[in-house]
Protein backbone atom coordinates (compact mmCIF):
# COMPACT_ATOMS: atom_id res chain seq x y z
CA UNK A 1 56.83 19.11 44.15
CA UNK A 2 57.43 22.42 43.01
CA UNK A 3 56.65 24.37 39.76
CA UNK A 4 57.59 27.15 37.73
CA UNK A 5 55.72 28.79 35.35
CA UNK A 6 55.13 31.72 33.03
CA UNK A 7 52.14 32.43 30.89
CA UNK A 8 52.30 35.82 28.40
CA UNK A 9 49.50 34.37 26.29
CA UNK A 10 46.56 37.29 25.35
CA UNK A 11 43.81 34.59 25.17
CA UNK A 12 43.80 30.89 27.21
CA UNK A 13 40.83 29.87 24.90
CA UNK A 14 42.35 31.11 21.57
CA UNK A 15 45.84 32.70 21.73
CA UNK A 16 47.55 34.36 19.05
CA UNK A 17 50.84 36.02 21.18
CA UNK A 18 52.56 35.08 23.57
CA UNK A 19 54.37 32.56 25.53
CA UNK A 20 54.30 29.49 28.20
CA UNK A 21 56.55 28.12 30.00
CA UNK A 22 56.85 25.55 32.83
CA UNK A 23 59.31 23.91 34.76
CA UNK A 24 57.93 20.75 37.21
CA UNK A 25 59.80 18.98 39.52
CA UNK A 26 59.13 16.59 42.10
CA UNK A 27 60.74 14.39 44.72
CA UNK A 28 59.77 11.65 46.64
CA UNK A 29 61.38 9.55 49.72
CA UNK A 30 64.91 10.08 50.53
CA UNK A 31 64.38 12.36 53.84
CA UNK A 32 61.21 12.59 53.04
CA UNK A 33 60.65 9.32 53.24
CA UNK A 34 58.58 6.79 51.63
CA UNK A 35 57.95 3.83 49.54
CA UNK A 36 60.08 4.71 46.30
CA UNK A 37 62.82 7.15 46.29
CA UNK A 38 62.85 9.35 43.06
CA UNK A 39 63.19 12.38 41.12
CA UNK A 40 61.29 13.59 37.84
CA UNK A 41 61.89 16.86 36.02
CA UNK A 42 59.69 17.95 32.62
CA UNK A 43 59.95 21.06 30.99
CA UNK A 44 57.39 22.72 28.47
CA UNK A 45 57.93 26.08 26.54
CA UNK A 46 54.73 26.74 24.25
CA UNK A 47 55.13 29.73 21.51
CA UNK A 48 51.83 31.86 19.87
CA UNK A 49 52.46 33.43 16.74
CA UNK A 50 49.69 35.42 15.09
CA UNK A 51 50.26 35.41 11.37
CA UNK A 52 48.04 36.43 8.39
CA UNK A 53 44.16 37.27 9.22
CA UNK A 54 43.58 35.69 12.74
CA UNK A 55 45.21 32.61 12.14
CA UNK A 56 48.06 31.20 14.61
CA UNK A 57 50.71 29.63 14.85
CA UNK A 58 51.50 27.36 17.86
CA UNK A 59 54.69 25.22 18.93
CA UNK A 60 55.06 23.56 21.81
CA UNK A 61 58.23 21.72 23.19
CA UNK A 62 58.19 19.25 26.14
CA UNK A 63 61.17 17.11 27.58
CA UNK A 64 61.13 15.05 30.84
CA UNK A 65 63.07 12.84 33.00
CA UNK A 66 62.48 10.94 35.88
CA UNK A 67 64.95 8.49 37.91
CA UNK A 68 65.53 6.54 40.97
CA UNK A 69 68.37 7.15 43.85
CA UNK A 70 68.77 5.51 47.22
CA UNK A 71 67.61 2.62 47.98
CA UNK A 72 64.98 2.31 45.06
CA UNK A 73 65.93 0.43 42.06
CA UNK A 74 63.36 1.44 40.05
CA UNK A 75 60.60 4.30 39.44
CA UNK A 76 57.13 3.39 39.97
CA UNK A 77 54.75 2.40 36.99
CA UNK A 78 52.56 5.57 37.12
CA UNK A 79 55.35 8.17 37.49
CA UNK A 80 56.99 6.90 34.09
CA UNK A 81 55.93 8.77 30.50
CA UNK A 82 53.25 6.84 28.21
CA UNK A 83 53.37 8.43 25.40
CA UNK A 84 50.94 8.64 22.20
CA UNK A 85 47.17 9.56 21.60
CA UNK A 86 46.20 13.29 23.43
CA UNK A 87 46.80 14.66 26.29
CA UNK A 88 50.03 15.90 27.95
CA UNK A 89 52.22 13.95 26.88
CA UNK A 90 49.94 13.27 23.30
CA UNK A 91 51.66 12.21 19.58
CA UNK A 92 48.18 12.58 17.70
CA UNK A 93 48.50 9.81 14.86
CA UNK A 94 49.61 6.90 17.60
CA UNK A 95 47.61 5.29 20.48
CA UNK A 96 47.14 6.31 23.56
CA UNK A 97 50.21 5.10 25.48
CA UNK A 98 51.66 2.99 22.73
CA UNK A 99 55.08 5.06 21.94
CA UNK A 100 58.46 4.53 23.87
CA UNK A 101 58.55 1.41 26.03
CA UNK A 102 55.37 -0.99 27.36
CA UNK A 103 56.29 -0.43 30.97
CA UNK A 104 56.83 3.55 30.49
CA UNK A 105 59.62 6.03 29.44
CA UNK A 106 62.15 7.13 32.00
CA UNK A 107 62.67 10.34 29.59
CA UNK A 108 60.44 12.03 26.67
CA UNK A 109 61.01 14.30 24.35
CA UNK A 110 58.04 15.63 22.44
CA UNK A 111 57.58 18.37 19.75
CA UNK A 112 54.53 19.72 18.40
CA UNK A 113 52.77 22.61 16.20
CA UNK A 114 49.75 23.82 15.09
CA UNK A 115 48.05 26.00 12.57
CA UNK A 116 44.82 27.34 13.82
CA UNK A 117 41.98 29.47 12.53
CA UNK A 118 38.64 30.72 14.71
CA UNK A 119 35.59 29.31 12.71
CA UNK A 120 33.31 31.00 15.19
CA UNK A 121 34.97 33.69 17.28
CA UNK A 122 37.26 31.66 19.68
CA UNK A 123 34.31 29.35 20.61
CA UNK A 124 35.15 26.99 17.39
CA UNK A 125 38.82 26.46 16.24
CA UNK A 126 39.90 23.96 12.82
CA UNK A 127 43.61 23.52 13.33
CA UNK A 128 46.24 21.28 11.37
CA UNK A 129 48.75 19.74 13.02
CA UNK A 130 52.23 17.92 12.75
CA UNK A 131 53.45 15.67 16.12
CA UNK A 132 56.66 14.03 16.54
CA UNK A 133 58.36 12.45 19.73
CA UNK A 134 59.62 9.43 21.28
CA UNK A 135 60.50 7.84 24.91
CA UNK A 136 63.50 6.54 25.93
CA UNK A 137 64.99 4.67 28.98
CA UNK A 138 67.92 6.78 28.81
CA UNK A 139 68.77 9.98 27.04
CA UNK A 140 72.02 8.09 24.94
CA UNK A 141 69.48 6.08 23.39
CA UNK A 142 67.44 9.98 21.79
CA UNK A 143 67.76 9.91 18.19
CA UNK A 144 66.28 12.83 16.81
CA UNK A 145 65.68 10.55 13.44
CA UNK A 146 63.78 8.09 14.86
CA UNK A 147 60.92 10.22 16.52
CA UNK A 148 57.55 8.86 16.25
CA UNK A 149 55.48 11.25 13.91
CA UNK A 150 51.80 12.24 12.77
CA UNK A 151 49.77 14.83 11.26
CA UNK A 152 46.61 15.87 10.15
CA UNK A 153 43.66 17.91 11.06
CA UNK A 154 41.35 18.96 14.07
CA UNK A 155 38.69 20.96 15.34
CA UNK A 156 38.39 21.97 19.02
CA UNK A 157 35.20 23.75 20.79
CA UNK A 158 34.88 25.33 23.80
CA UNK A 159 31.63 24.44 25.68
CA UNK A 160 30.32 25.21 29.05
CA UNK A 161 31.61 21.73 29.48
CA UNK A 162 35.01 22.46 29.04
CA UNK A 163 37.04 22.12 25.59
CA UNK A 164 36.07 19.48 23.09
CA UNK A 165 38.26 18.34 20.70
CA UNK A 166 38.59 16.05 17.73
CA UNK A 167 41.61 15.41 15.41
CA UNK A 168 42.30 12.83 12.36
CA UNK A 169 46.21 12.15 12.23
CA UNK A 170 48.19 10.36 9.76
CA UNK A 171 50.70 7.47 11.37
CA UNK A 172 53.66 8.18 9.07
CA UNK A 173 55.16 4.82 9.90
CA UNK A 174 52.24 2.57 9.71
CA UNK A 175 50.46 4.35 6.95
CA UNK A 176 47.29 4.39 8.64
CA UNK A 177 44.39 7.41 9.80
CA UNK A 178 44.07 7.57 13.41
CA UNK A 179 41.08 9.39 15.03
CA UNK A 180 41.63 10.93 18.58
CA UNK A 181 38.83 12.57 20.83
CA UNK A 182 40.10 15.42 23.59
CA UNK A 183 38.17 16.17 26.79
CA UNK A 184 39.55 19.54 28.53
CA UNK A 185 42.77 19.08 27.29
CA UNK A 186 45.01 22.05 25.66
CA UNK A 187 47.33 22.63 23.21
């Protein structure tokens, strides 16, 4: 595997400027041999915009893609994209895992933004939030009108434990308020 990455941001607990950006890729078998031969590629570019007072602004963009080649004919289970829930490759508003097919997305798109405002220095953070993404077995099938989508609001704080996090998001397709708890896990 190899990665690429770029990190401008003035504060990892709290930013308000800056930028992030990542490029992963990875290859298995082929010459290197092997029980699955495959490639994946994902992509992330995460903006910080301080606005009015010390809130933020924060959007974050994430695409992947990962295939087979040789003599594999398919990519293996826990290389594939679950989607939904937190996390990486979190939709806050959906379950974990439960967007894009059962048996895993061979490509993701995902798109994401929060508001955020320090309630106690950069130690305590409220944000609200809007989510939308999807996974797909094949980029053809992307259809930027049928993303899966939530919002709502959070609060995140940063313990000698690592960050804690909890958000309430809005399913806007089943109509329903989904609560989602974070464990060391960024925006």
């Amino acid at each position: 595997s190899l990665t690429f990455s770029r990190d401008s941001r003035n504060n990892i607990f709290f930013p308000t400027a800056g930028s992030n950006f990542t490029i992963y890729s990875e290859i298995a078998g082929g010459l290197l041999q092997g029980d699955f031969n495959y490639y994946k590629q994902v992509a992330q570019v995460s903006w910080y915009v301080r606005t009015i007072w010390k809130l933020a602004l924060r959007t974050k963009w994430r695409a992947g893609y990962v295939t087979h080649f040789g003599e594999s004919n398919d990519v293996p289970v826990d290389e594939r994209f679950y989607l939904g829930g937190t996390g990486i490759d979190g939709i806050r508003g959906w379950a974990d895992r439960s967007v894009g097919p059962v048996t895993g997305s061979l490509r993701e798109v995902i798109f994401s933004t929060e508001y955020a405002a320090p309630i106690g220095s950069d130690q305590i953070i409220g944000l609200i939030f809007f989510d939308a993404g999807n996974g797909y077995e094949k980029f053809e099938k992307f259809n930027f009108w049928d993303m899966k989508t939530g919002a709502g609001a959070g609060i995140r704080v940063n313990s000698p434990f690592g960050l804690i996090g909890f958000d309430y998001a809005w399913n806007f397709e089943t109509g329903e308020w989904v609560p989602h708890f974070q464990f060391g896990t960024t925006f």
